[in-house]
N, C-alpha and C. Protein backbone atom coordinates (compact mmCIF):
# COMPACT_ATOMS: atom_id res chain seq x y z
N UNK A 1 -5.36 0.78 -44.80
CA UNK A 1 -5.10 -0.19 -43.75
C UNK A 1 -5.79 -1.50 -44.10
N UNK A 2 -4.76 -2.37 -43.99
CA UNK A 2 -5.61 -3.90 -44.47
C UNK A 2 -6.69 -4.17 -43.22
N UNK A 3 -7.84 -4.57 -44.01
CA UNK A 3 -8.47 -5.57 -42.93
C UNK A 3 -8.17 -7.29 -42.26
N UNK A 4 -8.47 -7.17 -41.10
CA UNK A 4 -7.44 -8.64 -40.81
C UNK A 4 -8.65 -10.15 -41.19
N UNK A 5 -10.14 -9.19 -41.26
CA UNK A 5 -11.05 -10.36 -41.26
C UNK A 5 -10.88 -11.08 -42.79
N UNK A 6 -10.36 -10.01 -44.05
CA UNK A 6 -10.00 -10.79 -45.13
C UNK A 6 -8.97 -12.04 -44.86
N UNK A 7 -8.60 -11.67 -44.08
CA UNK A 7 -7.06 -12.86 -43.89
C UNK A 7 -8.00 -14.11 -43.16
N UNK A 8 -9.09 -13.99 -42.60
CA UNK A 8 -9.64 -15.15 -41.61
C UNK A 8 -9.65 -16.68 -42.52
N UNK A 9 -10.08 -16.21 -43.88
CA UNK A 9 -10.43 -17.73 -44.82
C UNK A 9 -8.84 -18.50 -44.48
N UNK A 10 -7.73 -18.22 -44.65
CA UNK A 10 -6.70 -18.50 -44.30
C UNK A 10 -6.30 -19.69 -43.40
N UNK A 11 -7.15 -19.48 -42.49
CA UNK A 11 -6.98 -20.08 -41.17
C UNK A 11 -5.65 -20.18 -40.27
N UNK A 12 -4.87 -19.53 -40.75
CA UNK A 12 -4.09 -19.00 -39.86
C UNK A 12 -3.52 -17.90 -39.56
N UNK A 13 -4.82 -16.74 -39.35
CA UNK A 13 -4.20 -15.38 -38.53
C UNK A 13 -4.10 -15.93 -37.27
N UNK A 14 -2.83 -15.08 -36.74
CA UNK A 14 -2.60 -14.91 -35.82
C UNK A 14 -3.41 -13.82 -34.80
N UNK A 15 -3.38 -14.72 -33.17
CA UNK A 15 -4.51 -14.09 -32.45
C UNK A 15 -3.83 -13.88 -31.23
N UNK A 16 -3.57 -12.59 -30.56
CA UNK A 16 -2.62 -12.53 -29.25
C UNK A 16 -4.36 -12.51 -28.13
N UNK A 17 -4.21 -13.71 -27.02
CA UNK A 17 -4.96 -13.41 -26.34
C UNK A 17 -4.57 -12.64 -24.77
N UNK A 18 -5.06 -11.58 -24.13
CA UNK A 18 -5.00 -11.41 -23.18
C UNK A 18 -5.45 -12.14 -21.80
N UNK A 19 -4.77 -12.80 -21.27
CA UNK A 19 -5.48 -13.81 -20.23
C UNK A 19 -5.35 -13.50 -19.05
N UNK A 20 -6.55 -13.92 -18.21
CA UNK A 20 -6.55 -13.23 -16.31
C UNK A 20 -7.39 -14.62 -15.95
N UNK A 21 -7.34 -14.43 -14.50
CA UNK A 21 -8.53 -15.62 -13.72
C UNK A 21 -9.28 -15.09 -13.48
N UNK A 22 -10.43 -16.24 -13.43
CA UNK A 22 -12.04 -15.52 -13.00
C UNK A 22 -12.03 -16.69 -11.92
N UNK A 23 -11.83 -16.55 -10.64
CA UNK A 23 -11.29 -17.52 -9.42
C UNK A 23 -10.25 -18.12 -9.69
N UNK A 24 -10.49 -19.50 -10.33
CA UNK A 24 -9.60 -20.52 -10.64
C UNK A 24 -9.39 -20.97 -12.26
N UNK A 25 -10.45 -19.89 -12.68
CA UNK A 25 -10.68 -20.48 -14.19
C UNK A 25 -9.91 -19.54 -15.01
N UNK A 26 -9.02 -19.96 -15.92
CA UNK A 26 -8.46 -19.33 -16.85
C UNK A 26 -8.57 -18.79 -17.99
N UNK A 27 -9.33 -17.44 -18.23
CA UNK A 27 -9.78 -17.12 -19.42
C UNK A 27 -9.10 -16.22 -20.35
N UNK A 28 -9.19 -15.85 -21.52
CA UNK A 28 -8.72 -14.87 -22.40
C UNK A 28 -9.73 -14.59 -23.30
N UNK A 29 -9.26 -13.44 -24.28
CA UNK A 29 -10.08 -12.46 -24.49
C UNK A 29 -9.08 -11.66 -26.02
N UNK A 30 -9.68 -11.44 -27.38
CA UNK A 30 -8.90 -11.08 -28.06
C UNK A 30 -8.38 -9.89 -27.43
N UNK A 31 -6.52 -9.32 -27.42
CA UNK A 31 -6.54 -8.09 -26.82
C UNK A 31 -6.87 -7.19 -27.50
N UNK A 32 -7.01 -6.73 -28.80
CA UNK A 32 -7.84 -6.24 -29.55
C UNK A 32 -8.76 -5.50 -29.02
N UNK A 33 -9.37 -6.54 -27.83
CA UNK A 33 -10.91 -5.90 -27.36
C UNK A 33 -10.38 -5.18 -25.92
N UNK A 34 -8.82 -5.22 -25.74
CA UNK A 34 -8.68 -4.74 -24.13
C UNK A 34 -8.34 -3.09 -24.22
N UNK A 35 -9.18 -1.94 -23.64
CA UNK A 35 -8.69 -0.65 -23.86
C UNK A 35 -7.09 -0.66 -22.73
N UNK A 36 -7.67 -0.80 -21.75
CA UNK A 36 -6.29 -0.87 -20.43
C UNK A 36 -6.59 -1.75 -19.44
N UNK A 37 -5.85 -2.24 -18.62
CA UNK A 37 -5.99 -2.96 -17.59
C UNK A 37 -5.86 -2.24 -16.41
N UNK A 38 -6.22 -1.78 -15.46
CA UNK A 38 -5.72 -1.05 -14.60
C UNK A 38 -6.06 -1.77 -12.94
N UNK A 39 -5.64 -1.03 -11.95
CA UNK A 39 -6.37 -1.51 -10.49
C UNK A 39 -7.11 -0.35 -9.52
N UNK A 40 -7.71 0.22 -10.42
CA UNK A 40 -8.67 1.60 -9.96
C UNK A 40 -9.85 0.48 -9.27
N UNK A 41 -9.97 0.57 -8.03
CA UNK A 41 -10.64 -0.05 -7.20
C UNK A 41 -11.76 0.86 -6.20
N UNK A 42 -11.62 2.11 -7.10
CA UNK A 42 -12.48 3.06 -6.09
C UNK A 42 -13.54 3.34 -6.59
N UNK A 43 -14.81 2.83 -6.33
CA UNK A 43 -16.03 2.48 -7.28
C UNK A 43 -17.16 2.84 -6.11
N UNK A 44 -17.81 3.44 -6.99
CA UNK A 44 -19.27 4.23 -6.46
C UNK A 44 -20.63 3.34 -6.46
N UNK A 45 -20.52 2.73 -5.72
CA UNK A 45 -22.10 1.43 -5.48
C UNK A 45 -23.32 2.42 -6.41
N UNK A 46 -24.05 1.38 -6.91
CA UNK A 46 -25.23 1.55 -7.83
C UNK A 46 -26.37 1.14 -6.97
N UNK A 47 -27.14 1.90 -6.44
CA UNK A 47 -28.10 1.66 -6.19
C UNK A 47 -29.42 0.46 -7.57
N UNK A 48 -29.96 -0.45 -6.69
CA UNK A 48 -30.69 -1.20 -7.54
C UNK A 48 -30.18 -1.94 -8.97
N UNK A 49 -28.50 -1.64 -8.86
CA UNK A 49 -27.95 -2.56 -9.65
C UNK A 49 -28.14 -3.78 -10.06
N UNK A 50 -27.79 -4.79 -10.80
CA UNK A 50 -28.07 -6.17 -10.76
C UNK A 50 -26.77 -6.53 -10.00
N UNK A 51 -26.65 -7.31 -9.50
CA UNK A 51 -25.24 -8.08 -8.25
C UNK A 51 -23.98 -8.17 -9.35
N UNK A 52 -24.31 -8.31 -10.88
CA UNK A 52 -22.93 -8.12 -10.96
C UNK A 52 -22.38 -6.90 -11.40
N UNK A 53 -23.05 -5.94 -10.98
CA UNK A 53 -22.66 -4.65 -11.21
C UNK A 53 -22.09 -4.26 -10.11
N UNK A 54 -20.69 -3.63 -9.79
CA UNK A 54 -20.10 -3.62 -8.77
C UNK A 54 -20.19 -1.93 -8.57
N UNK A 55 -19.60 -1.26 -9.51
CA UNK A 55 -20.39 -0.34 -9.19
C UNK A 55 -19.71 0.77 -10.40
N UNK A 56 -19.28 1.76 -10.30
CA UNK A 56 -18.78 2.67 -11.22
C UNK A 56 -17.49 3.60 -10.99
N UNK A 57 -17.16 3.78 -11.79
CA UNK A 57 -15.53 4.64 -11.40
C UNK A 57 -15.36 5.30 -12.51
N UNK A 58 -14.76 6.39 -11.93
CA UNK A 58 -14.26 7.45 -12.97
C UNK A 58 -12.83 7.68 -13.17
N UNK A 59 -12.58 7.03 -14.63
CA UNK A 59 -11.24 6.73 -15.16
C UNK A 59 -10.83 8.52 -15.88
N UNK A 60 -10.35 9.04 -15.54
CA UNK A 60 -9.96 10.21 -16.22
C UNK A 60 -11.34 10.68 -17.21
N UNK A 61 -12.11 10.99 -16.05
CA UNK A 61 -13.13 11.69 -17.00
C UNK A 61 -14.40 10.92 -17.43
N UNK A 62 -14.17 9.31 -17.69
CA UNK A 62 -15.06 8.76 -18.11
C UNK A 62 -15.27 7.75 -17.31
N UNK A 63 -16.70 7.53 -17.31
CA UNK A 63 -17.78 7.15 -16.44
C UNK A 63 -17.30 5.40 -16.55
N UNK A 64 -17.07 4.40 -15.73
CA UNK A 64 -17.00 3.21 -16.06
C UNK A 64 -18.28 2.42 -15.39
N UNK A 65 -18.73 1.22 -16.03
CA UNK A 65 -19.70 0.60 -15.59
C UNK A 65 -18.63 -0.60 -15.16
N UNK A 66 -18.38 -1.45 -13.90
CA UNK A 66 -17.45 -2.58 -13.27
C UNK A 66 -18.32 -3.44 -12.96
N UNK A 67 -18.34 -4.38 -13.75
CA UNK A 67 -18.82 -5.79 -13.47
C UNK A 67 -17.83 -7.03 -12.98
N UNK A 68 -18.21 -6.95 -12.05
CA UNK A 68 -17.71 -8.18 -11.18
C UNK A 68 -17.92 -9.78 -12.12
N UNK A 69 -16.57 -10.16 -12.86
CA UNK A 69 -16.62 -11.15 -13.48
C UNK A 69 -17.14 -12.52 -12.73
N UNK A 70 -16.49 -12.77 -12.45
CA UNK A 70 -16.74 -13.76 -11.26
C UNK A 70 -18.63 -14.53 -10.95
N UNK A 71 -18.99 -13.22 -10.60
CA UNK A 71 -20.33 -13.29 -9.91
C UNK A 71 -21.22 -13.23 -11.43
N UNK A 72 -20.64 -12.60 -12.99
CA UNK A 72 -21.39 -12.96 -13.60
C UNK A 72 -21.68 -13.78 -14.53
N UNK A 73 -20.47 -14.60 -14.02
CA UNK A 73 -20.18 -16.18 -14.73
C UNK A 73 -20.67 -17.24 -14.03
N UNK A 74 -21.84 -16.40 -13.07
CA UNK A 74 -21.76 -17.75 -11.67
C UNK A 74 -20.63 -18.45 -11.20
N UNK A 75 -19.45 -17.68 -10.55
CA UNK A 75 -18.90 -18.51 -10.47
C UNK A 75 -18.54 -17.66 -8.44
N UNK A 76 -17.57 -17.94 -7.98
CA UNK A 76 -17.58 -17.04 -6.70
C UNK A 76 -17.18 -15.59 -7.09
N UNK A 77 -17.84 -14.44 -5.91
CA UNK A 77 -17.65 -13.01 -6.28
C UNK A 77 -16.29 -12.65 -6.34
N UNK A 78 -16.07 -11.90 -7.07
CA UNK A 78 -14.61 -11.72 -7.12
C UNK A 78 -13.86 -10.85 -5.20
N UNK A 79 -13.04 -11.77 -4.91
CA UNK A 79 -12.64 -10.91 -3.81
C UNK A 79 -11.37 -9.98 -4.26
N UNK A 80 -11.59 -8.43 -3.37
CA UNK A 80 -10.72 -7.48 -3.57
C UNK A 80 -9.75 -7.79 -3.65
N UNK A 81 -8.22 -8.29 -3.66
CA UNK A 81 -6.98 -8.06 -3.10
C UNK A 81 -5.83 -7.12 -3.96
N UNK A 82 -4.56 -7.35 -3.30
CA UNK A 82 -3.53 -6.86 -4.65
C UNK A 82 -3.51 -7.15 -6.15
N UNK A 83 -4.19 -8.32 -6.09
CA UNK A 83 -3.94 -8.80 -7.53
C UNK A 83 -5.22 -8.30 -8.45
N UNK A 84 -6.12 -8.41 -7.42
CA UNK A 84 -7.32 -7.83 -8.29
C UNK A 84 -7.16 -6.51 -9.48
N UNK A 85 -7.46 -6.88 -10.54
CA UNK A 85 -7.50 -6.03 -11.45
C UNK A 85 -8.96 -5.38 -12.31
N UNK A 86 -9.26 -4.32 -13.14
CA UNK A 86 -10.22 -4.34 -14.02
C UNK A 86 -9.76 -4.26 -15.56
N UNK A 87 -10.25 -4.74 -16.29
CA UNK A 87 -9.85 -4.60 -17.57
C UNK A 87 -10.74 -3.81 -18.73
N UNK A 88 -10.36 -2.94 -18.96
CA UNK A 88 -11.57 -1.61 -19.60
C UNK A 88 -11.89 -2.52 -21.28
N UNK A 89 -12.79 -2.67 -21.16
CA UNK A 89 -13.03 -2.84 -22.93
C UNK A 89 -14.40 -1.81 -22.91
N UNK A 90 -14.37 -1.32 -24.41
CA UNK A 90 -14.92 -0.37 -24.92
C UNK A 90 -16.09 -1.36 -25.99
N UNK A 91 -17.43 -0.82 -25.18
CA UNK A 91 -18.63 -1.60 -26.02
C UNK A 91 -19.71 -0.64 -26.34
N UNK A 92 -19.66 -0.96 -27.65
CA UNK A 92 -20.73 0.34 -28.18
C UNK A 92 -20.45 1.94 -27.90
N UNK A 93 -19.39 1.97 -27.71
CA UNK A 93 -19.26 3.50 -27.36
C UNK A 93 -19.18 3.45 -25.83
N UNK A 94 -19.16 2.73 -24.87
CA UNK A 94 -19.33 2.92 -23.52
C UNK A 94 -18.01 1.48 -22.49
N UNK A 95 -17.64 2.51 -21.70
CA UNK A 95 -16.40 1.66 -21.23
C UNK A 95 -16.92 1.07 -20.25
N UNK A 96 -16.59 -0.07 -20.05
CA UNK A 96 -17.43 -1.43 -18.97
C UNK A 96 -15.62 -1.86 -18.44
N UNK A 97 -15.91 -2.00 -17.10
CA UNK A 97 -15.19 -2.83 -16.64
C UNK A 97 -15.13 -4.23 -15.98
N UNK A 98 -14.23 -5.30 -16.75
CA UNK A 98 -14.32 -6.43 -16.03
C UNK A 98 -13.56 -6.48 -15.09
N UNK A 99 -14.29 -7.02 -13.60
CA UNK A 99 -13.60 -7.11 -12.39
C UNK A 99 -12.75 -8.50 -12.65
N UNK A 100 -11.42 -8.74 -12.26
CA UNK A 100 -10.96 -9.75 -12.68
C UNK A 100 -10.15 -10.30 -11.28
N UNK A 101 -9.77 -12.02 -10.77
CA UNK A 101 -9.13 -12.05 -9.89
C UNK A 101 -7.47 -11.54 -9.45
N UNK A 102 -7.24 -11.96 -11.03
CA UNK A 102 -5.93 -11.54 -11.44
C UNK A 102 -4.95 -11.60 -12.37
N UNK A 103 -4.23 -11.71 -13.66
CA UNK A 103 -3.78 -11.22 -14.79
C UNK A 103 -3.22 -12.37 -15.13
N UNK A 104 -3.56 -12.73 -16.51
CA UNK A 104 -2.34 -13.90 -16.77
C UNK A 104 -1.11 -13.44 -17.22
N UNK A 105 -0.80 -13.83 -18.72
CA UNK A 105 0.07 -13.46 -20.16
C UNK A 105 -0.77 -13.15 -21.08
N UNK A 106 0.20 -12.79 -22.13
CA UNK A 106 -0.56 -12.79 -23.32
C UNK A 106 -0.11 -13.72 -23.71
N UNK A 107 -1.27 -15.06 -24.95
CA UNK A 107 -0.65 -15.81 -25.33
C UNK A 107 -0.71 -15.87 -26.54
N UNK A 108 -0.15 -16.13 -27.41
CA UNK A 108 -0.13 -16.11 -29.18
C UNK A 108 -0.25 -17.31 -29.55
N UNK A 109 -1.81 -17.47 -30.54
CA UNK A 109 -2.02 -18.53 -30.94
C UNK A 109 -2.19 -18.47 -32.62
N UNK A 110 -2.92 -19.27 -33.04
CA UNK A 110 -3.34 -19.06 -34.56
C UNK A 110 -4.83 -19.40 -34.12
N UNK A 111 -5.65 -18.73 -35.37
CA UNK A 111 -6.91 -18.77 -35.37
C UNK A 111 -7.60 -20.31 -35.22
N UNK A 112 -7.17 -20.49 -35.96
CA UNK A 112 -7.73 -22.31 -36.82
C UNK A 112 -6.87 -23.09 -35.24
N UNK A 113 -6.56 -23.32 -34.02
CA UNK A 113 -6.13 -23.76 -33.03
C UNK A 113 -7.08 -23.71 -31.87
N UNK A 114 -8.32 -22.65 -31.92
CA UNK A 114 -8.74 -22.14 -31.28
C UNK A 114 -10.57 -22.94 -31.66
N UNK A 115 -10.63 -23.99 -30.61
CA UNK A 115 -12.01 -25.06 -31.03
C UNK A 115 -13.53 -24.54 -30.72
N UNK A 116 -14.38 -24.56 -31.14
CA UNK A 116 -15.85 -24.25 -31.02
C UNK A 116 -15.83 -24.64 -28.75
N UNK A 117 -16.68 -23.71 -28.08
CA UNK A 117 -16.88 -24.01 -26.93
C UNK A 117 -17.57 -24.62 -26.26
N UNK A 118 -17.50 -25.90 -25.76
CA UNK A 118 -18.25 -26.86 -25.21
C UNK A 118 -19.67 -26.49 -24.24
N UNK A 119 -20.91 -27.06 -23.86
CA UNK A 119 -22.03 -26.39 -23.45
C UNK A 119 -21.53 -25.78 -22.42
N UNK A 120 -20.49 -26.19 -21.35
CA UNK A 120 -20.17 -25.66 -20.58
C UNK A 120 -18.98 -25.85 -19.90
N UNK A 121 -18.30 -24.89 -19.46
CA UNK A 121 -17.16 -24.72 -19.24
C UNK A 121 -16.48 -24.77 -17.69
N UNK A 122 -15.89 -25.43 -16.88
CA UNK A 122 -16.01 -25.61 -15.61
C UNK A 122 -17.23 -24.78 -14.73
N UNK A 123 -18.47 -25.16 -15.36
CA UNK A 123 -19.61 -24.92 -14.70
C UNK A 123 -20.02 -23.73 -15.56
N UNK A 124 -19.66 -23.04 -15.76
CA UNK A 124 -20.15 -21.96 -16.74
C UNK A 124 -20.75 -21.73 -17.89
N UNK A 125 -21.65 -20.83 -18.33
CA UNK A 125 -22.28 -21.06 -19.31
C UNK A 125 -21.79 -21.02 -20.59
N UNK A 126 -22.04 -21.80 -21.65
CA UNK A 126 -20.47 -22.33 -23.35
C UNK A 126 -21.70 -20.73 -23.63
N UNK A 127 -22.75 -20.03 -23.54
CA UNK A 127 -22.72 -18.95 -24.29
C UNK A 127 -21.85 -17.89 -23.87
N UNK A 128 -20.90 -17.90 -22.90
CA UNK A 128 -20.56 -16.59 -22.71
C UNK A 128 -19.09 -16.88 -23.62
N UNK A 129 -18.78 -17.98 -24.28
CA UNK A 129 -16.86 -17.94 -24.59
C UNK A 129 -17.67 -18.14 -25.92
N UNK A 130 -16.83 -17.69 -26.83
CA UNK A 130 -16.29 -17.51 -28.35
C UNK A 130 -15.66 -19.48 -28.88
N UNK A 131 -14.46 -19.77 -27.69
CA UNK A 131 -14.19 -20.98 -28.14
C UNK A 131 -13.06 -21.03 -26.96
N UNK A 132 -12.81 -22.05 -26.95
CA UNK A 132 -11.11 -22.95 -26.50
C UNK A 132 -10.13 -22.96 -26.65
N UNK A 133 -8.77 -22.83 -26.25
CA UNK A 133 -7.69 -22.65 -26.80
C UNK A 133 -6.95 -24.25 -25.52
N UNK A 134 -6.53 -25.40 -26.18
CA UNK A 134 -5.40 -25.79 -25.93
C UNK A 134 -4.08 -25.69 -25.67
N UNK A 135 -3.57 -25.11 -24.06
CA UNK A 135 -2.48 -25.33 -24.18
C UNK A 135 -1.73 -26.50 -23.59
N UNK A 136 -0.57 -26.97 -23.48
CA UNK A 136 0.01 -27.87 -22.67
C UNK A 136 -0.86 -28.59 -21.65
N UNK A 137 -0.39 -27.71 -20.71
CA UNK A 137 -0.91 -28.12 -19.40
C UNK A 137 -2.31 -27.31 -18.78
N UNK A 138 -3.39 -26.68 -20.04
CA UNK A 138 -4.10 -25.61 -19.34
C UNK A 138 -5.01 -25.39 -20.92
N UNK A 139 -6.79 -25.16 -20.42
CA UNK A 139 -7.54 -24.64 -21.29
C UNK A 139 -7.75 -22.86 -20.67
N UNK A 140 -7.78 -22.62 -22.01
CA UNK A 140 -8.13 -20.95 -21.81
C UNK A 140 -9.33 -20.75 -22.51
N UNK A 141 -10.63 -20.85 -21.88
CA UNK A 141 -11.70 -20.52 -22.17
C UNK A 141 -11.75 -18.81 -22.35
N UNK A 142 -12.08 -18.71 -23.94
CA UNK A 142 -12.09 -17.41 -24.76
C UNK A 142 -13.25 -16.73 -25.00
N UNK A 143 -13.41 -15.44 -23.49
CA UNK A 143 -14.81 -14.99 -23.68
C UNK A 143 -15.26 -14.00 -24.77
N UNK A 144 -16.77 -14.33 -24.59
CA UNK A 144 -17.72 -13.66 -25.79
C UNK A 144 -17.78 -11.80 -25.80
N UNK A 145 -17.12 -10.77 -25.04
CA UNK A 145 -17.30 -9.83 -24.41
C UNK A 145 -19.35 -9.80 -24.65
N UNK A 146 -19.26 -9.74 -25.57
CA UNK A 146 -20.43 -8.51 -26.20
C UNK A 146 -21.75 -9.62 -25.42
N UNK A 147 -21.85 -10.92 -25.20
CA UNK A 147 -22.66 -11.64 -24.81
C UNK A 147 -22.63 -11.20 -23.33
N UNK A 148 -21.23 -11.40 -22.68
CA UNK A 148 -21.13 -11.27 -21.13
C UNK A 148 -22.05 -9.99 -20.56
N UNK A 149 -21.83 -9.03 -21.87
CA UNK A 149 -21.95 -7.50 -21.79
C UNK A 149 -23.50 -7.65 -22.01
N UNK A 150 -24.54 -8.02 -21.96
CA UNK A 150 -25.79 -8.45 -22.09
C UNK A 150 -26.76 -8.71 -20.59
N UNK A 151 -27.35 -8.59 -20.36
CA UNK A 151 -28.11 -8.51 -19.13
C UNK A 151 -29.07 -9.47 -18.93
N UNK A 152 -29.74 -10.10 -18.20
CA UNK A 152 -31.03 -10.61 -18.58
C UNK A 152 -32.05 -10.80 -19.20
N UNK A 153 -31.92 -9.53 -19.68
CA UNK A 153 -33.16 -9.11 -20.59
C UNK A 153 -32.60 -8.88 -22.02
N UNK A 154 -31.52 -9.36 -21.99
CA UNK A 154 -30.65 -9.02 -23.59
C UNK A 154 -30.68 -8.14 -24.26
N UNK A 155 -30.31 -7.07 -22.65
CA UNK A 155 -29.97 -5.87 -23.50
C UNK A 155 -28.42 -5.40 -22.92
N UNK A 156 -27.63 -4.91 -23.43
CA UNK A 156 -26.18 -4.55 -23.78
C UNK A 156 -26.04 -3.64 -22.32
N UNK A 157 -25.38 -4.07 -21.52
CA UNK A 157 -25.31 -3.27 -19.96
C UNK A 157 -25.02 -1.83 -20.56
């Protein structure tokens, strides 16, 4: 199986991003890093959690940790509704869920399109995104998972 990071010098692999809102802000995420998206909303509160830990759910067997995106981007808590979704990515061996407001597209870009991320991003902190993507009418700030996935104390939730 080829590796795709040999192809990176290139500068133009192609990169499908998965995109959702975090309120009003439009982010994506290589899908690469997405296990499933689902709307399993039935989550077991954590005692002494940190606030953006929403709480935990059990996806067929396995234990999920749900972090409320929103609240850990500083930005407003994510509210429940229909649209609300979680998106499972798999870190270190352990499935985390991002609480999300609600789902974009996928969008297909090229690597070399995709710009270094400014200190900060409609209020948010430039360490949690990877970089920028230009489109038309709309930036898609491209998060860091593995940073987001980090705690205060910089250690890996």
């Amino acid at each position: 199986m080829a590796n795709n990071a040999d192809n990176r010098n290139t500068g133009n692999r192609t990169m499908e991003l998965a995109t959702f809102y975090v309120g009003d802000s439009l982010c994506g995420m290589d899908i690469l890093k997405v296990q499933e998206i689902n709307k399993l909303l039935e989550m077991t509160e954590v005692p002494l959690a940190p606030d953006y830990v929403k709480g935990i759910l059990n996806l067929r067997g396995q234990i999920v940790t749900v972090i409320d995106l929103g609240n850990k981007l500083s930005l407003a808590d994510t509210e429940i509704s229909s649209e609300t979704r979680n998106i499972i990515v798999n870190s270190n061996g352990e499935y985390i869920g991002l609480l999300v407001h609600r789902i974009g597209d996928v969008e297909r870009t090229e690597e070399d399109k995709i710009e270094p991320p400014p200190a900060n991003i409609g209020g948010i902190q430039g360490r949690y995104f990877e970089g920028v993507f230009k489109k038309e009418k709309s930036l898609i700030g491209i998060l860091n998972v593995e940073e987001i996935l980090k705690d205060d104390g910089s250690q890996t939730i």
